[in-house]
PDB file of N, CA and C in Angstrom:
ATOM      1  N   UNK A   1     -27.003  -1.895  16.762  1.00  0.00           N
ATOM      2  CA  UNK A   1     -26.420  -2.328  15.521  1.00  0.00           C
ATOM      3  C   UNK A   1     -25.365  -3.406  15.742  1.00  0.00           C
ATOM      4  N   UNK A   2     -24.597  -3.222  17.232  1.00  0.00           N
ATOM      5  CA  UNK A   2     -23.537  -3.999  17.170  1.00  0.00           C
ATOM      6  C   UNK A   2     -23.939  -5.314  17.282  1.00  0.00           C
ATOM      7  N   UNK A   3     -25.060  -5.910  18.172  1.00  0.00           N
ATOM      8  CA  UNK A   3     -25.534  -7.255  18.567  1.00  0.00           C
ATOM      9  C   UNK A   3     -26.173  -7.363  17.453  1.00  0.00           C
ATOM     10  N   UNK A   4     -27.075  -6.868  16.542  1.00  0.00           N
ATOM     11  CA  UNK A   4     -27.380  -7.601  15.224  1.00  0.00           C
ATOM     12  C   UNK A   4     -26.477  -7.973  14.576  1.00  0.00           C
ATOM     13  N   UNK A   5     -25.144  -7.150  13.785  1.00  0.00           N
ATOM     14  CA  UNK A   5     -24.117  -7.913  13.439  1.00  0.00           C
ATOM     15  C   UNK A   5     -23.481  -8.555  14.310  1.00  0.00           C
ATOM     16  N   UNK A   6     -23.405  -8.910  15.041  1.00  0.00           N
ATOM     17  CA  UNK A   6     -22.625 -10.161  16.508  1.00  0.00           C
ATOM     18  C   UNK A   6     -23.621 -11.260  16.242  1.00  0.00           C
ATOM     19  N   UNK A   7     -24.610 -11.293  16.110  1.00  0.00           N
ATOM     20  CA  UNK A   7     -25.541 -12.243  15.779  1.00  0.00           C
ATOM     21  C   UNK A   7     -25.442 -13.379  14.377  1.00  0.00           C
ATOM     22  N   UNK A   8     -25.405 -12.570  13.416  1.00  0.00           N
ATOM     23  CA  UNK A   8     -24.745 -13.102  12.124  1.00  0.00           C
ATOM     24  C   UNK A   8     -23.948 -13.375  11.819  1.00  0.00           C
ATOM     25  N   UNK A   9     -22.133 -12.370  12.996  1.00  0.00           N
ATOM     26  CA  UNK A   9     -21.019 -12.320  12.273  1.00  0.00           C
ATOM     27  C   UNK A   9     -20.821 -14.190  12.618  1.00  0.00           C
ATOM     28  N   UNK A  10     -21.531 -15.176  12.987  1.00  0.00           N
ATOM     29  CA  UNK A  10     -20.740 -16.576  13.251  1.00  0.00           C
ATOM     30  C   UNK A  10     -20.668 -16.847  11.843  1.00  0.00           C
ATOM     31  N   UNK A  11     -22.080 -16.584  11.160  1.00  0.00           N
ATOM     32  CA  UNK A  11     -21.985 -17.330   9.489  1.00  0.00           C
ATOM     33  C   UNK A  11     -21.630 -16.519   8.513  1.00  0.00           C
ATOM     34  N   UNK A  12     -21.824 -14.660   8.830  1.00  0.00           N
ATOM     35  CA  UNK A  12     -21.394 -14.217   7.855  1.00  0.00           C
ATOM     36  C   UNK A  12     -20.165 -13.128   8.270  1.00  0.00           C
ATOM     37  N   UNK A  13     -19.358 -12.692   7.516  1.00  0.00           N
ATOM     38  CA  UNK A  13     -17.696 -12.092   8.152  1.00  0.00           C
ATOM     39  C   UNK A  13     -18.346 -10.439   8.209  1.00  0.00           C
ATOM     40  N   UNK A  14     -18.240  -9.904   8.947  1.00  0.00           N
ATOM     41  CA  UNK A  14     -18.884  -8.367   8.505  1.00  0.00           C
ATOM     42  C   UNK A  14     -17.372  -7.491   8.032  1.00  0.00           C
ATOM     43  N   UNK A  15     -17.902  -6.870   6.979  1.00  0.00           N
ATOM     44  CA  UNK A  15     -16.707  -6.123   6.483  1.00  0.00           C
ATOM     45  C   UNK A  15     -17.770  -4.637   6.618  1.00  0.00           C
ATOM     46  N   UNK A  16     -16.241  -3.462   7.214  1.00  0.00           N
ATOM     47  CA  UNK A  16     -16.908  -2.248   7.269  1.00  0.00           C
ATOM     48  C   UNK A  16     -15.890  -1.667   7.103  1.00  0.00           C
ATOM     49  N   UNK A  17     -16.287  -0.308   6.172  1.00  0.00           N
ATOM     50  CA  UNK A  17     -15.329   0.392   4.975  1.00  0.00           C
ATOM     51  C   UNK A  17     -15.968   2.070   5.890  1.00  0.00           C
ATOM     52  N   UNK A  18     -15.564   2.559   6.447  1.00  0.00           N
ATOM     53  CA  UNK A  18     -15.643   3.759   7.542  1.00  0.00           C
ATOM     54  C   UNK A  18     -14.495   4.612   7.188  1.00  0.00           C
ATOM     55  N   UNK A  19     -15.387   6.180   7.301  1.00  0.00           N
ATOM     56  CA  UNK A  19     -14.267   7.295   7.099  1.00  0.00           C
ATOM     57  C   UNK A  19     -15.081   8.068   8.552  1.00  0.00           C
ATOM     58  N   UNK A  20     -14.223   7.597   9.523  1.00  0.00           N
ATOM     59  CA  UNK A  20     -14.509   7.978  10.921  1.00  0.00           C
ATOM     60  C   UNK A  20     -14.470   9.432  11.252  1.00  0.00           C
ATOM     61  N   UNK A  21     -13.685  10.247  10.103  1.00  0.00           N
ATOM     62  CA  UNK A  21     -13.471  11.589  10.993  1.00  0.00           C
ATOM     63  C   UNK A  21     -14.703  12.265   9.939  1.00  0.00           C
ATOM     64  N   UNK A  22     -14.835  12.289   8.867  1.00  0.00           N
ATOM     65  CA  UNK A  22     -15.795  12.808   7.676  1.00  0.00           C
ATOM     66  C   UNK A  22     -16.936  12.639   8.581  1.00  0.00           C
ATOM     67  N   UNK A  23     -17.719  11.368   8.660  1.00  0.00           N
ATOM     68  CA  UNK A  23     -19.283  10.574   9.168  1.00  0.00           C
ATOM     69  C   UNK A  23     -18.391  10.161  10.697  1.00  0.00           C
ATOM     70  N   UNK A  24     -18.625  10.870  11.747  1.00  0.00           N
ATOM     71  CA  UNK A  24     -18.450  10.924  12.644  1.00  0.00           C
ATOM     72  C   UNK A  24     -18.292   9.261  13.618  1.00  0.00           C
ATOM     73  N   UNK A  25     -17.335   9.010  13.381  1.00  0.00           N
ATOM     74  CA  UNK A  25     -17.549   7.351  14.102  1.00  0.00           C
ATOM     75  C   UNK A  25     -16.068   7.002  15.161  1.00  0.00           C
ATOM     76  N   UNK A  26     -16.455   7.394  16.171  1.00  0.00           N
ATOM     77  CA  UNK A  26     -15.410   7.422  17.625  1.00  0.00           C
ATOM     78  C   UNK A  26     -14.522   6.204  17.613  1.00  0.00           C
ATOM     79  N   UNK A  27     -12.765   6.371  17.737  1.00  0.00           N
ATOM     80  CA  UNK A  27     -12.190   5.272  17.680  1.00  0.00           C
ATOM     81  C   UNK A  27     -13.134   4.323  19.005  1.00  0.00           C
ATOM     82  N   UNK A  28     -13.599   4.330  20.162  1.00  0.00           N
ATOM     83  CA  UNK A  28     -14.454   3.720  20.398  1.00  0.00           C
ATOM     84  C   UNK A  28     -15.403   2.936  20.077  1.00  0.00           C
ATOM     85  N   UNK A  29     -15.751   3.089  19.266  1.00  0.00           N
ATOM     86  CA  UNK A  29     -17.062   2.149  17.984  1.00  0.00           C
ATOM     87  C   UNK A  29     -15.707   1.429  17.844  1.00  0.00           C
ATOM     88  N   UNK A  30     -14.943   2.121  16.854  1.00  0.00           N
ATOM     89  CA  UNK A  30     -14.327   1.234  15.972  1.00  0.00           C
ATOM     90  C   UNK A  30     -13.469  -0.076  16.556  1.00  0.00           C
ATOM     91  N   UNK A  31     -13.229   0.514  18.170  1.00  0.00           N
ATOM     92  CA  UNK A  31     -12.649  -0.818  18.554  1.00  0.00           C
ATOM     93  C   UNK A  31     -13.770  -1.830  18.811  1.00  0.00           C
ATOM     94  N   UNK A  32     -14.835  -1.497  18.897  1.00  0.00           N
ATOM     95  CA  UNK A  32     -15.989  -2.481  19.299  1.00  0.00           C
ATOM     96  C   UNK A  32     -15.901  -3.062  17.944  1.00  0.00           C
ATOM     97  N   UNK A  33     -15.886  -3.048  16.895  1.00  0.00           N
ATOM     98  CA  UNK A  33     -16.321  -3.484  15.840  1.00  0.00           C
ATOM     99  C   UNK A  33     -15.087  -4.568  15.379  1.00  0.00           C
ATOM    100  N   UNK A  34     -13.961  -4.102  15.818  1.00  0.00           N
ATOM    101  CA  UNK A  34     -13.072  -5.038  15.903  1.00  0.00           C
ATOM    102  C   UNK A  34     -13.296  -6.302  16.524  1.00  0.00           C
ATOM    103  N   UNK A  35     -13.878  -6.149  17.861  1.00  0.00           N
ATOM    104  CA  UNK A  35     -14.543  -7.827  19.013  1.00  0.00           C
ATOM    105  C   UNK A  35     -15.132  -8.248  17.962  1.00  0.00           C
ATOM    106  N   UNK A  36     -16.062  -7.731  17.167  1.00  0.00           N
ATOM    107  CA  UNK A  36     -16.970  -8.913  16.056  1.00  0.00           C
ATOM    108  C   UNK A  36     -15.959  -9.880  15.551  1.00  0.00           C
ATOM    109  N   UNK A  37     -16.456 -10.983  16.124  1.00  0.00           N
ATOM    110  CA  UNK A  37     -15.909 -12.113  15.384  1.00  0.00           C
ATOM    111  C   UNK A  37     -15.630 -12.280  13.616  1.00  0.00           C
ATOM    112  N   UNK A  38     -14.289 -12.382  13.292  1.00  0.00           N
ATOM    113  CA  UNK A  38     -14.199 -12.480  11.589  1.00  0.00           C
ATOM    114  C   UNK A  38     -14.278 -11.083  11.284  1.00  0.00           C
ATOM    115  N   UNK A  39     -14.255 -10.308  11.605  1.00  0.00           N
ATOM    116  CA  UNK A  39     -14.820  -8.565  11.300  1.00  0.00           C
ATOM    117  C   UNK A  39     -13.616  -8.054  10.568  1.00  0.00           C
ATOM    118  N   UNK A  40     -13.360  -7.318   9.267  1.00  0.00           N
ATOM    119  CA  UNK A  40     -12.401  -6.402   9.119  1.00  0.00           C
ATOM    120  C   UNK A  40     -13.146  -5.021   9.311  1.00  0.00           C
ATOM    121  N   UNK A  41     -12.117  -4.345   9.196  1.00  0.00           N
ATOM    122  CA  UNK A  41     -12.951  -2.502   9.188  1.00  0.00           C
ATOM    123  C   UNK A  41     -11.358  -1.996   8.239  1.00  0.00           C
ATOM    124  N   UNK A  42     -11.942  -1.328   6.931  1.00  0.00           N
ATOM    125  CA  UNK A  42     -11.340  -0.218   6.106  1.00  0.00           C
ATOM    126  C   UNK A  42     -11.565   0.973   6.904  1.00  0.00           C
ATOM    127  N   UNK A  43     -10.585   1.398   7.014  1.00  0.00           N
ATOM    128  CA  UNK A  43     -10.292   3.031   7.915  1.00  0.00           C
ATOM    129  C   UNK A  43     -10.283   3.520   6.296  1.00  0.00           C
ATOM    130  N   UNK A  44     -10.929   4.711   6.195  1.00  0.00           N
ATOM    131  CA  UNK A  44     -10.714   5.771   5.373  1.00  0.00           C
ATOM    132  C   UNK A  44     -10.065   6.778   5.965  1.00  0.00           C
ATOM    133  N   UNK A  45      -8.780   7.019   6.600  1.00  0.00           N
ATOM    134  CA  UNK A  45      -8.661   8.301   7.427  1.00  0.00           C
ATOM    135  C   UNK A  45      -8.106   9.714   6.558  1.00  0.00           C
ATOM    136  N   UNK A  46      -9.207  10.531   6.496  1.00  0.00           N
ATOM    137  CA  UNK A  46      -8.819  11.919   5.813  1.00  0.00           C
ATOM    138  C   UNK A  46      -7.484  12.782   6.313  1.00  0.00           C
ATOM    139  N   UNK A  47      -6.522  12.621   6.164  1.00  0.00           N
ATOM    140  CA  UNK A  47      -5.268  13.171   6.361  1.00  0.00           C
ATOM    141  C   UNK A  47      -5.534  14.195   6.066  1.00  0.00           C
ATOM    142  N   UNK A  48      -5.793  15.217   5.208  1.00  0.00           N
ATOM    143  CA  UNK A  48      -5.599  16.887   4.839  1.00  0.00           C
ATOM    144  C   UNK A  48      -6.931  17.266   5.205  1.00  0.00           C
ATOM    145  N   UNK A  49      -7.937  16.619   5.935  1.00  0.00           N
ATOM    146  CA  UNK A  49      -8.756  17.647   6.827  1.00  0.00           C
ATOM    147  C   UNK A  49      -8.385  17.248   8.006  1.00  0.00           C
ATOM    148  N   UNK A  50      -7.564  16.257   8.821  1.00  0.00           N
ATOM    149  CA  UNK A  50      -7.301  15.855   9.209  1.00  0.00           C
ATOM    150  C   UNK A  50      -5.861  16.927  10.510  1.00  0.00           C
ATOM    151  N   UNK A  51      -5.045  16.966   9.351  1.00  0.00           N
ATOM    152  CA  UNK A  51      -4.066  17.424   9.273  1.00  0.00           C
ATOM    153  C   UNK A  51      -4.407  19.481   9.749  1.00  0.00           C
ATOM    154  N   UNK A  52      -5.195  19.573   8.613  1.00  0.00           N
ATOM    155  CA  UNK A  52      -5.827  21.646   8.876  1.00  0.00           C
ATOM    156  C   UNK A  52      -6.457  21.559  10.102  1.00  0.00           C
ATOM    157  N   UNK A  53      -6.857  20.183  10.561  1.00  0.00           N
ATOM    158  CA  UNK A  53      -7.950  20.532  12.068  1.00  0.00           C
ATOM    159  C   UNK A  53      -6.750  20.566  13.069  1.00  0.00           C
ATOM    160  N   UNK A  54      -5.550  20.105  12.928  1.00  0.00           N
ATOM    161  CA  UNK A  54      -4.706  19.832  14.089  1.00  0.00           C
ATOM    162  C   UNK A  54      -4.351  21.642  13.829  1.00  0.00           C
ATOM    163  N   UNK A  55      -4.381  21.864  13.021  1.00  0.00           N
ATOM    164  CA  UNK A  55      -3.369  23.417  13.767  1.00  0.00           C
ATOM    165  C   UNK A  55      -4.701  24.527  14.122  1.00  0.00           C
ATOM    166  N   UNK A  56      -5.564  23.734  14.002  1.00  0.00           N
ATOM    167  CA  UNK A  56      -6.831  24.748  14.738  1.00  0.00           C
ATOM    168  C   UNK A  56      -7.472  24.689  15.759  1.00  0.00           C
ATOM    169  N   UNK A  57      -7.544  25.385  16.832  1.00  0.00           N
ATOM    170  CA  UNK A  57      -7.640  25.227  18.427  1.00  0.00           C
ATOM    171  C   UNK A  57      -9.208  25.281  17.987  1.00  0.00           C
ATOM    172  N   UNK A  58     -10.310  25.549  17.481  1.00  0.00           N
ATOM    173  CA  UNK A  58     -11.618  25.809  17.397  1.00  0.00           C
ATOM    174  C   UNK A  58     -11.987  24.739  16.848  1.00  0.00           C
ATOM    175  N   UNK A  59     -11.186  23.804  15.844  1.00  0.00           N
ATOM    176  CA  UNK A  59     -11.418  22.192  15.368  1.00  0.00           C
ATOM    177  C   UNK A  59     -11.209  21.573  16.105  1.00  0.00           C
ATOM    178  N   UNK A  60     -10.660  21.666  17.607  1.00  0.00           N
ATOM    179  CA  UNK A  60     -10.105  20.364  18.294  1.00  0.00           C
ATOM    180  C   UNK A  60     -11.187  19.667  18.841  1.00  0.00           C
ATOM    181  N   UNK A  61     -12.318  20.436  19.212  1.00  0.00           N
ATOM    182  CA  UNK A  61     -13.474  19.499  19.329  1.00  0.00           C
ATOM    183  C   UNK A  61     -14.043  18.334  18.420  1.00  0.00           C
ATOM    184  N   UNK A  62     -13.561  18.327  16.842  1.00  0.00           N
ATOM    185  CA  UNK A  62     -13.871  17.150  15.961  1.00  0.00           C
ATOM    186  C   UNK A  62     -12.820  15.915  16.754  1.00  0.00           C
ATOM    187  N   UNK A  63     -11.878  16.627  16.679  1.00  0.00           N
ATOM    188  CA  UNK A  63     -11.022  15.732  17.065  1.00  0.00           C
ATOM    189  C   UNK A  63     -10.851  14.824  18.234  1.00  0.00           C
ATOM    190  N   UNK A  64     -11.132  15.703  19.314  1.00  0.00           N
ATOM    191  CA  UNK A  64     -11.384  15.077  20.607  1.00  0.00           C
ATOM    192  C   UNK A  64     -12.827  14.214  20.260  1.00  0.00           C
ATOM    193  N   UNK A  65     -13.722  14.420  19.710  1.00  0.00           N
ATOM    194  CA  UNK A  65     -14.884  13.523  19.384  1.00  0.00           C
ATOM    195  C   UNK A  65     -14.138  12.042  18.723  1.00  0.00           C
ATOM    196  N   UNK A  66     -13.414  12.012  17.896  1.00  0.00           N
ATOM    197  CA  UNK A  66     -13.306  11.200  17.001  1.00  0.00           C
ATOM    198  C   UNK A  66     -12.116  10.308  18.071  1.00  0.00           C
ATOM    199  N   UNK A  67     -11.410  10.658  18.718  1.00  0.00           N
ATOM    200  CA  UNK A  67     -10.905   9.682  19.556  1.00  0.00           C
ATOM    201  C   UNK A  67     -11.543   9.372  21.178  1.00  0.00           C
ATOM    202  N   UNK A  68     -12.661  10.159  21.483  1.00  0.00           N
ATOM    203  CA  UNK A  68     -13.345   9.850  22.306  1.00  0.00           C
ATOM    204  C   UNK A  68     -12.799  10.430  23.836  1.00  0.00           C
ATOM    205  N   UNK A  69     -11.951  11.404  23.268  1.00  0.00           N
ATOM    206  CA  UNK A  69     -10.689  11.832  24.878  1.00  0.00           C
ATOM    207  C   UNK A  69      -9.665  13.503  24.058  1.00  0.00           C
ATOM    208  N   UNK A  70      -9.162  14.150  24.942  1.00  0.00           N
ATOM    209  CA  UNK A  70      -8.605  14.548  24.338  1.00  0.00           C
ATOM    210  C   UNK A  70      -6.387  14.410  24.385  1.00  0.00           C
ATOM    211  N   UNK A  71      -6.407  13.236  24.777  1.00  0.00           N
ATOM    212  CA  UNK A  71      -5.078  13.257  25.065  1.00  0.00           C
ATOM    213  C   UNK A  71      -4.308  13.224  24.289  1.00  0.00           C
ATOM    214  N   UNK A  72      -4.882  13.176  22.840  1.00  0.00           N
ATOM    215  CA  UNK A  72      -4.077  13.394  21.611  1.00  0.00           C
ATOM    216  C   UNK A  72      -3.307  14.414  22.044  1.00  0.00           C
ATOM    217  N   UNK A  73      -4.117  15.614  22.394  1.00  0.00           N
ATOM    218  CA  UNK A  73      -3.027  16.915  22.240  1.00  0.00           C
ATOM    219  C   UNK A  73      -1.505  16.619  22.899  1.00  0.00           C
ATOM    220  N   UNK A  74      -1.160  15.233  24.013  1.00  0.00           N
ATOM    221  CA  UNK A  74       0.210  15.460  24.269  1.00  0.00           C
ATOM    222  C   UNK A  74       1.082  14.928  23.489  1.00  0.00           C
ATOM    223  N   UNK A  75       0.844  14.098  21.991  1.00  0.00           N
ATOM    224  CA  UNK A  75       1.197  13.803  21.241  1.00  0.00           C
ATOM    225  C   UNK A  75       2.011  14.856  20.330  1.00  0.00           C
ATOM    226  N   UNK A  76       1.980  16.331  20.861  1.00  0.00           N
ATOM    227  CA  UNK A  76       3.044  17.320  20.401  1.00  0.00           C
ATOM    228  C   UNK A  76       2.486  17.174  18.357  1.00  0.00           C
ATOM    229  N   UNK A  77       1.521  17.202  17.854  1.00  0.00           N
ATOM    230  CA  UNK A  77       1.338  16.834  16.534  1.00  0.00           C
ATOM    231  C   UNK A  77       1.902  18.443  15.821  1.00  0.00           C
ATOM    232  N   UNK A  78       1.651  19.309  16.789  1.00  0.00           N
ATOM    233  CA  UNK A  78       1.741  20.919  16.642  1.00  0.00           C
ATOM    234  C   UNK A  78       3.345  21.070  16.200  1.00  0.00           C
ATOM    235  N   UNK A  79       4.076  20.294  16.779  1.00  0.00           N
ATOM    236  CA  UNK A  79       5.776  20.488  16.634  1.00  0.00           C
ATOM    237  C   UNK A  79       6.798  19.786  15.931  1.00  0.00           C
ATOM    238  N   UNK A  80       5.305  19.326  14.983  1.00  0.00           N
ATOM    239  CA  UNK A  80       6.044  18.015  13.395  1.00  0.00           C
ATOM    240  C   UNK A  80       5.322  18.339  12.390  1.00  0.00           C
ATOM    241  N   UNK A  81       5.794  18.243  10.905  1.00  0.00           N
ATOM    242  CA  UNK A  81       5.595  18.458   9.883  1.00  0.00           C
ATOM    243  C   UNK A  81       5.271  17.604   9.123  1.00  0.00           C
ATOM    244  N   UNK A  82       4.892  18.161   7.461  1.00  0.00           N
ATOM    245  CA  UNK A  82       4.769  16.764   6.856  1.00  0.00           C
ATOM    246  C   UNK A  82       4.573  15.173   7.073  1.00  0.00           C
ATOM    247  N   UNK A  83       6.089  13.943   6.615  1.00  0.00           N
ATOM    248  CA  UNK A  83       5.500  12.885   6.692  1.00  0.00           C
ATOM    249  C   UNK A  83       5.482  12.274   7.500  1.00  0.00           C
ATOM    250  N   UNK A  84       6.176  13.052   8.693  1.00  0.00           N
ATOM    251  CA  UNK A  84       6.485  12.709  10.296  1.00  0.00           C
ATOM    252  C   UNK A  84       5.633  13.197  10.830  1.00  0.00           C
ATOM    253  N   UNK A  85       4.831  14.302  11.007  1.00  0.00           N
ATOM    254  CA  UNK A  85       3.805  14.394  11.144  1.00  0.00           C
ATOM    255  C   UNK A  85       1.982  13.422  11.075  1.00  0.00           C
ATOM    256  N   UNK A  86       2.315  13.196   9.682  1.00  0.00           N
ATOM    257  CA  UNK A  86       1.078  11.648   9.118  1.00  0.00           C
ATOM    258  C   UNK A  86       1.446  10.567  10.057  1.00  0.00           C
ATOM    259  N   UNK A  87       2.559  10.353   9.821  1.00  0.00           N
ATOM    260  CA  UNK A  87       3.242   9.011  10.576  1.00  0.00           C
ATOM    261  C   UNK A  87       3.046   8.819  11.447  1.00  0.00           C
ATOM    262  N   UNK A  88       3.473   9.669  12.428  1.00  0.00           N
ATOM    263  CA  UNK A  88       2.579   9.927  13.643  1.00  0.00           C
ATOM    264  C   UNK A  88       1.468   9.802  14.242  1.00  0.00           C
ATOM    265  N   UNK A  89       0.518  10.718  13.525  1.00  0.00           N
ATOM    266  CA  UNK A  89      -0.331  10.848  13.808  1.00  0.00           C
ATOM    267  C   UNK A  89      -1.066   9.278  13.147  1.00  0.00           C
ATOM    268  N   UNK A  90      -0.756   8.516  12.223  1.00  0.00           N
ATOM    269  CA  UNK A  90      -1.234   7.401  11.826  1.00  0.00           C
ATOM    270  C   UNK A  90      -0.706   6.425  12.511  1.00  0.00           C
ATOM    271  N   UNK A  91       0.185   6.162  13.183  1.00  0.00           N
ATOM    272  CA  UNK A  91       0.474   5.548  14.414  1.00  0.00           C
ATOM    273  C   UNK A  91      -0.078   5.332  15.776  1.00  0.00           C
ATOM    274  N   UNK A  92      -0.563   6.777  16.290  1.00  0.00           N
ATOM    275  CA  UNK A  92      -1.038   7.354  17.239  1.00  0.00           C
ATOM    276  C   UNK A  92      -2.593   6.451  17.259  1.00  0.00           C
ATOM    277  N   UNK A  93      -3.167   7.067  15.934  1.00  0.00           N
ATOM    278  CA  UNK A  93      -4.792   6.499  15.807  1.00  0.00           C
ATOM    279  C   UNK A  93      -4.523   4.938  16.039  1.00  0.00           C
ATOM    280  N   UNK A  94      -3.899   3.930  14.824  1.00  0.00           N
ATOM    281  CA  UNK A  94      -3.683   2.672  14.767  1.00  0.00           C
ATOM    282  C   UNK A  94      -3.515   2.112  16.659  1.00  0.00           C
ATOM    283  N   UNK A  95      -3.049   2.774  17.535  1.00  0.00           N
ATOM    284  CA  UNK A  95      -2.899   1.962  18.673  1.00  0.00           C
ATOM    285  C   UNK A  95      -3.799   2.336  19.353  1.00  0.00           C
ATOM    286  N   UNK A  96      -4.745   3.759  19.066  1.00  0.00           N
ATOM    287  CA  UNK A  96      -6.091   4.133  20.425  1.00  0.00           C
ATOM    288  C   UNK A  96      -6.683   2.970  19.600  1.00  0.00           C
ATOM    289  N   UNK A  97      -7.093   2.835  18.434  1.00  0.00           N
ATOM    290  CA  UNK A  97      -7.752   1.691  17.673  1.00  0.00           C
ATOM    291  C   UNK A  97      -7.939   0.233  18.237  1.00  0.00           C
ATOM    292  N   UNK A  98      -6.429  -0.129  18.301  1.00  0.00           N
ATOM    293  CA  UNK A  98      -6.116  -1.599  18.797  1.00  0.00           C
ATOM    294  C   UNK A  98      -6.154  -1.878  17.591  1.00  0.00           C
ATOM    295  N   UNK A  99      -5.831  -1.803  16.301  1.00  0.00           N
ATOM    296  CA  UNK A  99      -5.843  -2.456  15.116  1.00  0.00           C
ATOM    297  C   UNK A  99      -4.121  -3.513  14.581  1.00  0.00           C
ATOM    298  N   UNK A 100      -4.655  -4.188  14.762  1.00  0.00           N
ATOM    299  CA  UNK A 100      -3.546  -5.435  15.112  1.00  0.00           C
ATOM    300  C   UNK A 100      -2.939  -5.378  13.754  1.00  0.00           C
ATOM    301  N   UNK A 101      -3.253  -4.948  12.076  1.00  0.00           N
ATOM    302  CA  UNK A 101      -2.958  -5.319  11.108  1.00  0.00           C
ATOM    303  C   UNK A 101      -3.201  -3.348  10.303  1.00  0.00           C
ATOM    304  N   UNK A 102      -2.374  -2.998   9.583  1.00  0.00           N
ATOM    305  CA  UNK A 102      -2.706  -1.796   9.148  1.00  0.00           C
ATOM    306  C   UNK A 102      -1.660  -2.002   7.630  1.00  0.00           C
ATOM    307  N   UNK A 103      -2.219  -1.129   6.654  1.00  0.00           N
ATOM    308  CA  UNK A 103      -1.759  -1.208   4.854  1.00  0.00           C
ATOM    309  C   UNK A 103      -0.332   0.026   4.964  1.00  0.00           C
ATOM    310  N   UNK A 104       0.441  -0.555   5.682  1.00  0.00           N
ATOM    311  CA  UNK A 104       1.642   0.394   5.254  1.00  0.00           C
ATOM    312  C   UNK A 104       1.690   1.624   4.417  1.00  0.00           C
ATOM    313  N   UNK A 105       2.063   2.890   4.359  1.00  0.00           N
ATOM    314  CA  UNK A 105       2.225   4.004   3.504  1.00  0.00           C
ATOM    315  C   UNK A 105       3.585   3.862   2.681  1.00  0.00           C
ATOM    316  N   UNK A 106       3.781   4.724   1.716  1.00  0.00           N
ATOM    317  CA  UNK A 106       4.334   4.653   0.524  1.00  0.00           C
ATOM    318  C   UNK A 106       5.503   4.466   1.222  1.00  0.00           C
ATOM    319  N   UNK A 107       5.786   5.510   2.104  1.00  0.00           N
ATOM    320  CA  UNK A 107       6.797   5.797   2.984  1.00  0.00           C
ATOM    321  C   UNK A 107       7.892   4.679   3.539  1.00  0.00           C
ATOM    322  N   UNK A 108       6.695   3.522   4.187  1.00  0.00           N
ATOM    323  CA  UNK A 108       7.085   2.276   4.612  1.00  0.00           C
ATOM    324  C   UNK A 108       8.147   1.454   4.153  1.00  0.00           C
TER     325      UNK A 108
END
């Protein structure tokens, strides 16, 4: 899929609108999809399933899937709350990503 859009992205910009943890798509992809030339990618990231999988040791396998490793866990996500918690953890993703540009939260 990636070299067919690499093929086109010279004349046409590929835009991709992804909810990576829902439809299973590894920050891995997603940094590949970033190299496409002209490429944006919409992160949909589900925070409140997101959020119930972190305090569940039997969910951590979504999780470790979706970043492709499991070193999240030293990120301590277990020993923060609420919007320090998101923040975090939306920080955390944004740099395994490499996403150079991200839509600020309310918070911001």
């Amino acid at each position: 899929m990636i070299a067919a859009v690499r093929s086109q992205s010279l004349t046409i910009p590929p835009f991709f609108f992804v909810d990576p943890y829902g439809y299973p798509l590894p920050v891995p992809m997603l940094r590949r999809l970033l190299t496409l030339p002209k490429a944006e990618v919409l992160v949909n990231l589900m925070w409140y399933r997101i959020n119930m999988d972190l305090g569940k040791t039997l969910a951590w396998d979504r999780i470790d899937a979706l970043f492709g490793h499991n070193d999240w866990i030293l990120q301590n996500f277990d020993e923060m709350s609420g919007s320090a918690r998101e923040r975090t953890f939306i920080d955390y993703f944004q740099k395994e990503v490499g996403a150079p540009f991200h839509v600020p939260s309310d918070d911001q």
